[in-house]
C-alpha atoms as a PDB file:
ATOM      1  CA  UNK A   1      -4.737 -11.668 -15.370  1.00  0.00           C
ATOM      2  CA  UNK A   2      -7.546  -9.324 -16.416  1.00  0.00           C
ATOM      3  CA  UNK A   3      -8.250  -5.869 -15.463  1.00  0.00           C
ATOM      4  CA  UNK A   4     -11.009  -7.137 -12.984  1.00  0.00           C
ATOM      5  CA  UNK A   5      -9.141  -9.793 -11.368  1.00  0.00           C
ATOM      6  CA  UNK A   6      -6.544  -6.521 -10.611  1.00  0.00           C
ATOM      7  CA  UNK A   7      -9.228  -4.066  -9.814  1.00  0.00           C
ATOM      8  CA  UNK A   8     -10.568  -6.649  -7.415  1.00  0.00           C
ATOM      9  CA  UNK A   9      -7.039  -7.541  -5.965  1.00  0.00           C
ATOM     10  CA  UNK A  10      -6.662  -3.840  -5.444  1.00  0.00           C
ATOM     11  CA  UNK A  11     -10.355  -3.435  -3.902  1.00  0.00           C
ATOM     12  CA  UNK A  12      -9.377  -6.701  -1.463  1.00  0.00           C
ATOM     13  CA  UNK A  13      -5.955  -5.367  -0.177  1.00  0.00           C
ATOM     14  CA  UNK A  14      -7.350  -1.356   0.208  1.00  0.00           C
ATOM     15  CA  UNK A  15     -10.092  -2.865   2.615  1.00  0.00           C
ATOM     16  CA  UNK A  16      -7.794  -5.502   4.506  1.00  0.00           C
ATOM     17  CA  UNK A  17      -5.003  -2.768   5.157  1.00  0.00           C
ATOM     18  CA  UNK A  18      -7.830  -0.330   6.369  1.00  0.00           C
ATOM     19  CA  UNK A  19      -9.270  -3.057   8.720  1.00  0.00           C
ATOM     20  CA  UNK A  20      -5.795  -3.926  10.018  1.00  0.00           C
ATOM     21  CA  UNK A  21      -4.832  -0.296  10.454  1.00  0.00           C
ATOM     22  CA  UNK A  22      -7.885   0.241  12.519  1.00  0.00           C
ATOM     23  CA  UNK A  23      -6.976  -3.137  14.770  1.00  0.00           C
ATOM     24  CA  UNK A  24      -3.593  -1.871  15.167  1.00  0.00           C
ATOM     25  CA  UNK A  25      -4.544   1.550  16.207  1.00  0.00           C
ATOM     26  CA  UNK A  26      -6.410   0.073  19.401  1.00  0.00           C
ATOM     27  CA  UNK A  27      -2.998  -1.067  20.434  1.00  0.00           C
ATOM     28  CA  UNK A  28      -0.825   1.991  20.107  1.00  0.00           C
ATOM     29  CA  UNK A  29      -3.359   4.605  21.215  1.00  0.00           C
ATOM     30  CA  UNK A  30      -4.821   7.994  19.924  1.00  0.00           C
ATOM     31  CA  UNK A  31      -2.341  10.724  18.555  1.00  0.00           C
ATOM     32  CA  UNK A  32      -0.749  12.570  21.095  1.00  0.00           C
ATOM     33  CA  UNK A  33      -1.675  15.891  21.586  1.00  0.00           C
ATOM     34  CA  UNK A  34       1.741  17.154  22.643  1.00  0.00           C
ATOM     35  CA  UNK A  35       4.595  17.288  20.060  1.00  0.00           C
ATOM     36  CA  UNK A  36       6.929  16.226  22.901  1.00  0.00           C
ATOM     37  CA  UNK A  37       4.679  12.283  23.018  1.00  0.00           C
ATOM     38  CA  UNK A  38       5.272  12.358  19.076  1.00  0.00           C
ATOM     39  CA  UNK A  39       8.195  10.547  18.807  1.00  0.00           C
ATOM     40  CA  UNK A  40       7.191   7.573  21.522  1.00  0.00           C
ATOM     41  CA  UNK A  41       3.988   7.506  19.832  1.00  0.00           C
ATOM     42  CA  UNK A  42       5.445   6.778  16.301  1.00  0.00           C
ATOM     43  CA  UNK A  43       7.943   3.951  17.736  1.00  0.00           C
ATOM     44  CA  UNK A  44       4.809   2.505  19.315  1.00  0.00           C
ATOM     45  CA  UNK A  45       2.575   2.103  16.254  1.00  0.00           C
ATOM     46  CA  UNK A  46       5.328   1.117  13.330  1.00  0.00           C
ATOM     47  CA  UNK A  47       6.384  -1.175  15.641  1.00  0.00           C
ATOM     48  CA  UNK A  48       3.172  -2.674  15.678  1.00  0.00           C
ATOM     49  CA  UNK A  49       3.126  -5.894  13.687  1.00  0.00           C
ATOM     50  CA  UNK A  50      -1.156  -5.053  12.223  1.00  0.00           C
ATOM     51  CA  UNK A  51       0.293  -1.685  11.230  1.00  0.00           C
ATOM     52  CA  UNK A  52       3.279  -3.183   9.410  1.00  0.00           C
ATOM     53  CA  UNK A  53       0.755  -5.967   7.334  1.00  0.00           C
ATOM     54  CA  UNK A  54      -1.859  -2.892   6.808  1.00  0.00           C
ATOM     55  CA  UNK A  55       0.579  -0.514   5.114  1.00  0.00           C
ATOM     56  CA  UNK A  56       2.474  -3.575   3.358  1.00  0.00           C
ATOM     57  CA  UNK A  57      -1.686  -4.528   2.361  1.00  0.00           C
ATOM     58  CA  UNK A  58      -1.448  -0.810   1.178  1.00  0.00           C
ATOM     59  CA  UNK A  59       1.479  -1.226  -1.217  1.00  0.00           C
ATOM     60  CA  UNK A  60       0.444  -4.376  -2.781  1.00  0.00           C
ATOM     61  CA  UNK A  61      -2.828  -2.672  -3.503  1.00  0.00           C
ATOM     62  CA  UNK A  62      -1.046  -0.093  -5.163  1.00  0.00           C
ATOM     63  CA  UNK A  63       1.295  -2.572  -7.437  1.00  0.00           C
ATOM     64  CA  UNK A  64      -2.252  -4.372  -8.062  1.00  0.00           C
ATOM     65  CA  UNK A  65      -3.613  -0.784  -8.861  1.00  0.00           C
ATOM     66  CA  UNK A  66      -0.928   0.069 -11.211  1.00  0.00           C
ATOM     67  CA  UNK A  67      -1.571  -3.369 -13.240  1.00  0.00           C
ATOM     68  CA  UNK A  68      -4.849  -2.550 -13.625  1.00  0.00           C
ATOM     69  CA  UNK A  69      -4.197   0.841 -14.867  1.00  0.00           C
ATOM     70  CA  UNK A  70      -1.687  -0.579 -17.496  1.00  0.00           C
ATOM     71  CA  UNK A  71      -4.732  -2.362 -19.170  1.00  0.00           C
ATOM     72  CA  UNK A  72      -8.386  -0.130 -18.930  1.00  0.00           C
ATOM     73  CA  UNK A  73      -8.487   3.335 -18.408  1.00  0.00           C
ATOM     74  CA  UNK A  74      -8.394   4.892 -15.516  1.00  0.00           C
ATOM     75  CA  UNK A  75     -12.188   6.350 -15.966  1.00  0.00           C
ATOM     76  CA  UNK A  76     -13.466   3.012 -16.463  1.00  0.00           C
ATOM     77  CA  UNK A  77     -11.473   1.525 -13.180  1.00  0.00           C
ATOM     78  CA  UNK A  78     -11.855   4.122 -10.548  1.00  0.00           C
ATOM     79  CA  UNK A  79     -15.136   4.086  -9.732  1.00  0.00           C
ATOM     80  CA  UNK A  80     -14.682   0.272  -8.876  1.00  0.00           C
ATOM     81  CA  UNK A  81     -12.590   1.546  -5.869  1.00  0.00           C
ATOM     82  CA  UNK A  82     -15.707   2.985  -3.954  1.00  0.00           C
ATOM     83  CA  UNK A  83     -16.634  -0.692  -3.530  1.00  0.00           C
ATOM     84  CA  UNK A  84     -14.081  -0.570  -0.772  1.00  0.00           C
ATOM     85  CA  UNK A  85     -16.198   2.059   0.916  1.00  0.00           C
ATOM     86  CA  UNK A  86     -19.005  -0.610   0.853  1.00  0.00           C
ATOM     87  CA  UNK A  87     -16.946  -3.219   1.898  1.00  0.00           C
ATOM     88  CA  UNK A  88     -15.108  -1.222   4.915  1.00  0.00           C
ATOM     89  CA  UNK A  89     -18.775   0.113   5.991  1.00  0.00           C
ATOM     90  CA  UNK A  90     -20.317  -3.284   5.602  1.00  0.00           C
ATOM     91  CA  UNK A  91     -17.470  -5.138   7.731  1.00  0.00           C
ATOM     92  CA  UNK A  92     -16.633  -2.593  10.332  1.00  0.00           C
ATOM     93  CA  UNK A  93     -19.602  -3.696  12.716  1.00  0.00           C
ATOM     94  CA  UNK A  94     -18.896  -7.035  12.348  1.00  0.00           C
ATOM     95  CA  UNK A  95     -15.049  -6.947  12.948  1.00  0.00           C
ATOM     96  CA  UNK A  96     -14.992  -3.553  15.809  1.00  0.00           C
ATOM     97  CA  UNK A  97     -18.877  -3.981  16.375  1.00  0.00           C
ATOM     98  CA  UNK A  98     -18.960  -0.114  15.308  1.00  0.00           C
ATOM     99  CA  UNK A  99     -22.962   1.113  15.321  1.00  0.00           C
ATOM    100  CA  UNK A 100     -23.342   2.085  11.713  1.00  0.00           C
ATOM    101  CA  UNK A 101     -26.338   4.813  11.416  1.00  0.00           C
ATOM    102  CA  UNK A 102     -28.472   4.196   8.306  1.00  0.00           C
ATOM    103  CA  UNK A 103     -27.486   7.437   6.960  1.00  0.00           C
ATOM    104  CA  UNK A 104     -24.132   5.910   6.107  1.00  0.00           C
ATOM    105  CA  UNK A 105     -25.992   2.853   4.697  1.00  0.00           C
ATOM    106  CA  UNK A 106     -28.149   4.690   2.885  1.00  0.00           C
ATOM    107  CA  UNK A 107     -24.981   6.700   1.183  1.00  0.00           C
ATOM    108  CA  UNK A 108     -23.329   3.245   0.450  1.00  0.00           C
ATOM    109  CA  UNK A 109     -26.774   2.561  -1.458  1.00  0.00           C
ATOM    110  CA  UNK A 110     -25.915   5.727  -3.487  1.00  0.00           C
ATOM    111  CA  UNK A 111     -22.568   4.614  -4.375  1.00  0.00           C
ATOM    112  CA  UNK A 112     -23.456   1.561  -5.120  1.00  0.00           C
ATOM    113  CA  UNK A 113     -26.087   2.636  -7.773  1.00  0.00           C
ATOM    114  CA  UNK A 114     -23.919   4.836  -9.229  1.00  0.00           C
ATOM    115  CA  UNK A 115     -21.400   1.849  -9.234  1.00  0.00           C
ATOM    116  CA  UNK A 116     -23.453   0.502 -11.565  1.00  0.00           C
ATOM    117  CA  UNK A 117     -24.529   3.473 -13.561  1.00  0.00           C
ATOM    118  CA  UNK A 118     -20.548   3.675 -14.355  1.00  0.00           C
ATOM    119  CA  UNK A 119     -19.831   0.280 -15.115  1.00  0.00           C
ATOM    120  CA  UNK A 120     -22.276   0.189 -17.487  1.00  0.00           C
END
């Protein structure tokens, strides 16, 4: 495979494990305030089957990270990763209906041009 197919491998498991993170934390709740709700609180959410696929999503975009890495530098790969920004930004209202102010779009836009200011 080439380095792009990896980066974008990478780029497609960062933003799934993010999204199913975020699911799974509507199930298990907020983080307790009290230390003594710590423990219940940590059975509760890695015992949560979207938390489980998100941090799995997580290490499989590291492993597709790390193959990436083995064939262009690292200077010429990373700034690829802030497309997950724009795809975790672009996605979120659709899949949590989040209101997304157009400050945020407008820094997406940012990264985005200097996406391709650094790919160039």
């Amino acid at each position: 495979m080439t380095a792009y197919a990896f980066i974008g491998l990478t780029i497609l498991f960062t933003v799934c494990g993010q999204l199913l993170v975020k699911s799974a934390s509507f199930e298990f709740g907020p983080f307790p305030k009290q230390l003594s709700a710590l423990f219940q609180f940590l059975i509760r959410a890695f015992t949560n089957i979207k938390l489980i696929a998100g941090l799995l999503c997580a290490v499989i975009a590291s492993i597709m990270w790390m193959s990436a890495l083995s064939l262009v530098d690292i200077s010429y790969a990373y700034p690829f990763m802030g497309l997950a920004i724009v795809l975790v930004l672009a996605l979120s209202p659709l899949v949590f209906k989040e209101v997304v102010p157009w400050t945020r779009w407008l820094g997406v836009l940012v990264v985005c041009i200097g996406l391709w200011i650094a790919s160039r």
